[in-house]
C-alpha atoms as a PDB file:
ATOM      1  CA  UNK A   1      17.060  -0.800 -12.986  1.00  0.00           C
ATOM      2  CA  UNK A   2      13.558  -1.999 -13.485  1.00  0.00           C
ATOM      3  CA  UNK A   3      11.989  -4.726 -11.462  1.00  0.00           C
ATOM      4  CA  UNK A   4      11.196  -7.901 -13.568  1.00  0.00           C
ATOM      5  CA  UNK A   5       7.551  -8.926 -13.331  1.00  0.00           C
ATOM      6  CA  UNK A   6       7.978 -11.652 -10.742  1.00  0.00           C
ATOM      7  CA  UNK A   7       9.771  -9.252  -8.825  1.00  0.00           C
ATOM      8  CA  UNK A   8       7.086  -7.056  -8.583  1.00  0.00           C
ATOM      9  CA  UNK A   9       4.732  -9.534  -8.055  1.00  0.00           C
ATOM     10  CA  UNK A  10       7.024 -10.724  -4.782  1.00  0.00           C
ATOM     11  CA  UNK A  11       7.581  -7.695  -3.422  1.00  0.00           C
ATOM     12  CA  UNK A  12       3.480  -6.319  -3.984  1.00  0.00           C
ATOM     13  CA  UNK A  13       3.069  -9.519  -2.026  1.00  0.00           C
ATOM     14  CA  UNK A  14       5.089  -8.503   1.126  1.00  0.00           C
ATOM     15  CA  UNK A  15       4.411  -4.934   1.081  1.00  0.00           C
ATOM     16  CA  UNK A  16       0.423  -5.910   1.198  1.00  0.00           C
ATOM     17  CA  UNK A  17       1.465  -8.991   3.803  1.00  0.00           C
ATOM     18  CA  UNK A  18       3.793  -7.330   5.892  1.00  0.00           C
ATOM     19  CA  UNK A  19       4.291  -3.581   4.991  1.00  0.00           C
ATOM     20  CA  UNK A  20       0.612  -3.008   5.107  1.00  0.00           C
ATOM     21  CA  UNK A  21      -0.172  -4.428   8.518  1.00  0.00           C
ATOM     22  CA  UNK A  22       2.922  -2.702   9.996  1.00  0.00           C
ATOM     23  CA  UNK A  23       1.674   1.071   8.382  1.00  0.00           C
ATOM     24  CA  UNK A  24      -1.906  -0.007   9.756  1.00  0.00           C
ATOM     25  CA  UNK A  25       0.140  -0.146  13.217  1.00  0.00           C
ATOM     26  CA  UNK A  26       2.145   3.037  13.531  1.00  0.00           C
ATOM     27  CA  UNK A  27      -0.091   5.484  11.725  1.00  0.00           C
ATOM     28  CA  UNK A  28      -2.910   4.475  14.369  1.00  0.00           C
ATOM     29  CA  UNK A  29      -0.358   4.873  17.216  1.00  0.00           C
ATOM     30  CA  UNK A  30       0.826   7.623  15.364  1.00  0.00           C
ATOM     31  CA  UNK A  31      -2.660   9.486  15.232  1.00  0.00           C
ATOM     32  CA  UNK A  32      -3.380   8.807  19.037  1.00  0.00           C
ATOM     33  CA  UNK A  33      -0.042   9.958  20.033  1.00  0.00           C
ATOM     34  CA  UNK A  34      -0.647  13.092  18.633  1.00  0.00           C
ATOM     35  CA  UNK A  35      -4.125  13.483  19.935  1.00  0.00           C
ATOM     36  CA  UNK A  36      -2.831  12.075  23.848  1.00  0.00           C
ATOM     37  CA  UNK A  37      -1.595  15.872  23.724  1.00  0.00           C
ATOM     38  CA  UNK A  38      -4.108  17.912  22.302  1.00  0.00           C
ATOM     39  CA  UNK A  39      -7.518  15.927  22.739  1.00  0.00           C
ATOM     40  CA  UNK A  40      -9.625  13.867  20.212  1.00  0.00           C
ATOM     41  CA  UNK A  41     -10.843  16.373  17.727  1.00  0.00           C
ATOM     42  CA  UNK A  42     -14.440  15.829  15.597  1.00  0.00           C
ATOM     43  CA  UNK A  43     -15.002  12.782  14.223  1.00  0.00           C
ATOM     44  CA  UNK A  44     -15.375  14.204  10.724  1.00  0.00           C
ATOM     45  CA  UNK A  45     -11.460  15.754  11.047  1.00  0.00           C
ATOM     46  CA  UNK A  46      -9.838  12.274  12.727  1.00  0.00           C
ATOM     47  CA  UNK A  47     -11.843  10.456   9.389  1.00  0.00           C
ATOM     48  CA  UNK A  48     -10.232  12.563   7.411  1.00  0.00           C
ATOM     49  CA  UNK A  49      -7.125  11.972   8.728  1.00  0.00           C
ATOM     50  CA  UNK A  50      -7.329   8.151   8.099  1.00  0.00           C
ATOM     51  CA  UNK A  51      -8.470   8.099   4.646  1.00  0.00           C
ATOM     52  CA  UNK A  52      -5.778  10.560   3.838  1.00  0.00           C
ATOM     53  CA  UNK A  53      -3.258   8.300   5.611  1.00  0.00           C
ATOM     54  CA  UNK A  54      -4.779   5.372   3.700  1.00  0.00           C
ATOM     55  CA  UNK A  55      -4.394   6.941   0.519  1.00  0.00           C
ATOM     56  CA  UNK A  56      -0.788   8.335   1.138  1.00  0.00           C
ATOM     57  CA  UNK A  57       0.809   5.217   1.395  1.00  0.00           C
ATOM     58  CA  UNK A  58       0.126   3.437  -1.759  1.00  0.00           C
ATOM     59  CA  UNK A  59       2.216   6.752  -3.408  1.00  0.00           C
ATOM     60  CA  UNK A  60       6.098   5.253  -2.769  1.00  0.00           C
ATOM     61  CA  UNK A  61       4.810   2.039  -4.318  1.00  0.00           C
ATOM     62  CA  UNK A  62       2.956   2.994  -7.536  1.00  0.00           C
ATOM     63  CA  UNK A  63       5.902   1.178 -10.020  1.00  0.00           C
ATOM     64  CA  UNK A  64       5.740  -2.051  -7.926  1.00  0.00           C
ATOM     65  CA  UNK A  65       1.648  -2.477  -8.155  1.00  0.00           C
ATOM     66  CA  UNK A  66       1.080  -1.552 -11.641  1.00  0.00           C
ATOM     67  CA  UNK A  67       0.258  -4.091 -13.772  1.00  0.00           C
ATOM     68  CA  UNK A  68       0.567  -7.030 -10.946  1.00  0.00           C
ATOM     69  CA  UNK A  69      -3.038  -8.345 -11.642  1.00  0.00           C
ATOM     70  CA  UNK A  70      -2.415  -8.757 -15.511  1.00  0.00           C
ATOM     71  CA  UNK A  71      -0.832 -11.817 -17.413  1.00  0.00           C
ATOM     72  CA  UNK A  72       2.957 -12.145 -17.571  1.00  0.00           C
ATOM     73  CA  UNK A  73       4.054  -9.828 -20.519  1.00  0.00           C
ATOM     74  CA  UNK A  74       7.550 -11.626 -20.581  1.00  0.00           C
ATOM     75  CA  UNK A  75       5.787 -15.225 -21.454  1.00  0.00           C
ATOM     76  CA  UNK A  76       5.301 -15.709 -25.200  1.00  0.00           C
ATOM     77  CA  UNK A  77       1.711 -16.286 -25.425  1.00  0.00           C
ATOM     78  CA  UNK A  78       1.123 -20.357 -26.294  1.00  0.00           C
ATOM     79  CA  UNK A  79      -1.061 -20.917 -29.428  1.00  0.00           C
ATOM     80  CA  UNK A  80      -4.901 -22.471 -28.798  1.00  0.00           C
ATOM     81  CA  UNK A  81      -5.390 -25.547 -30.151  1.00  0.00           C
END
């Protein structure tokens, strides 16, 4: 079933409010977890690892983002006067 537009527009909201914040949390705790055992590598490889982390995330929630910024497309559009 797909999500109505308010429904997306909710649920963008708390994954950018809440979701985001918590991802921000583990993967950086995840990343230095994995490092406490084998030592900080170059810079250039641990960037890489963020942006591809920061990129990843946004996958699982492509449907609930698109289209969020643009006017509701249920509402029947109200004639200028």
């Amino acid at each position: 079933m797909a999500l109505s537009y308010k429904a997306r527009r909710r649920w963008a909201l708390i994954i950018l409010l809440i979701g985001m914040p918590l991802y921000i949390i583990f993967a950086i705790a995840g990343v230095a977890l994995l490092f406490s055992y084998t030592g900080r590598p170059p810079i250039a490889i641990e960037f890489a690892i963020y942006v591809i982390l920061g990129v990843v995330w946004v996958f699982p929630f492509k449907k609930v983002f698109m289209g969020v910024g643009q006017a509701d497309p249920d509402v029947a559009p109200s004639d200028p006067q």
